[in-house]
Protein backbone atom coordinates (compact mmCIF):
# COMPACT_ATOMS: atom_id res chain seq x y z
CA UNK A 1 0.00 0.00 0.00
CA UNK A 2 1.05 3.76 -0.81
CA UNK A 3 2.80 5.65 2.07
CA UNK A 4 2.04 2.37 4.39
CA UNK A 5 -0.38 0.14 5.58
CA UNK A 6 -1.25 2.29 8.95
CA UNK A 7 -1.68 5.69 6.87
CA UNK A 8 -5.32 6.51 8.38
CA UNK A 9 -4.45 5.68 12.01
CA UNK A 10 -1.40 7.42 12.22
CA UNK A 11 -3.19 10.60 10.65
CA UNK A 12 -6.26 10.02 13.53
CA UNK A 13 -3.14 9.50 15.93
CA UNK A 14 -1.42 13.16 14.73
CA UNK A 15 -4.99 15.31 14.64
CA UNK A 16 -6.13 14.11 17.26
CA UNK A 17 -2.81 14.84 19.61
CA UNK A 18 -2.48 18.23 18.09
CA UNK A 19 -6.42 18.61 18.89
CA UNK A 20 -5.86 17.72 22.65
CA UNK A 21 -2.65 19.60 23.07
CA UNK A 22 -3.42 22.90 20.73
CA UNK A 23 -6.52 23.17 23.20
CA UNK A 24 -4.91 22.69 26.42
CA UNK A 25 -1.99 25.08 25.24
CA UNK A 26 -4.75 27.89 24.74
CA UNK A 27 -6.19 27.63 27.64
CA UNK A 28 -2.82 27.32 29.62
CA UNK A 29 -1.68 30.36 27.92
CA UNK A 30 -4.44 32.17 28.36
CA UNK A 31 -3.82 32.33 32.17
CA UNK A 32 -0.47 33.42 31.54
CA UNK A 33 -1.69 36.40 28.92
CA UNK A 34 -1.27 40.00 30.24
CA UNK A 35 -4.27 41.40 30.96
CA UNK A 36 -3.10 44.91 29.11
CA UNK A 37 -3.39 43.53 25.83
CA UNK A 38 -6.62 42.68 23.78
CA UNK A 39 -6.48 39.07 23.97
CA UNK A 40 -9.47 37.06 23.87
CA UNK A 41 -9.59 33.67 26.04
CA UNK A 42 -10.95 30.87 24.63
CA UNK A 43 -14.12 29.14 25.74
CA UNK A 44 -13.76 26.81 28.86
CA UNK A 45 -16.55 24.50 27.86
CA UNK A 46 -15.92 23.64 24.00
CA UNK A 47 -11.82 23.66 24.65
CA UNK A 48 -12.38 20.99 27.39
CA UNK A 49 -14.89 18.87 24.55
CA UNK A 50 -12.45 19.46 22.20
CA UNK A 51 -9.54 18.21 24.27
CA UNK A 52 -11.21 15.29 25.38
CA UNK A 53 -12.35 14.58 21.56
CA UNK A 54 -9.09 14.61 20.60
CA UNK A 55 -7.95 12.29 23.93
CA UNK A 56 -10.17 9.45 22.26
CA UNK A 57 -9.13 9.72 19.04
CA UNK A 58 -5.27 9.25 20.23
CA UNK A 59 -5.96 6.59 22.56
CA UNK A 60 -8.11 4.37 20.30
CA UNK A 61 -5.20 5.48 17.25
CA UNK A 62 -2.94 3.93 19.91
CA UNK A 63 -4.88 1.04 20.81
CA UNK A 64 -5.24 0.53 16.80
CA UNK A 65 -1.70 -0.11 16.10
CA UNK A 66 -0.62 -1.99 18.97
């Protein structure tokens, strides 16, 4: 097979780390953020669903190739 035979699941393994950790960086870095400058924080709520979206995509990616 083209590019290898665990294409897909690696690809759900890489979006759906950078989903879990791009969230949880933006919200950790909002805290930090100076309050001087016009920075907007992102929503609690759909930054927790969309960290724990990408959680289950990375575990069962995991659980896939073992």
């Amino acid at each position: 097979m083209f590019l290898g035979e665990n294409l897909v699941v690696l690809l759900v393994l890489a979006f759906g780390g950078a989903l879990a950790v791009g969230n949880f960086l933006a919200l950790v870095t909002a805290k930090a953020a100076p309050s001087d400058r016009d920075y907007e924080k992102p929503p609690l709520f759909r930054s927790i669903v969309m960290i724990l979206i990408g959680l289950i995509a990375a575990i069962w990616a995991i659980v896939s190739l073992v």
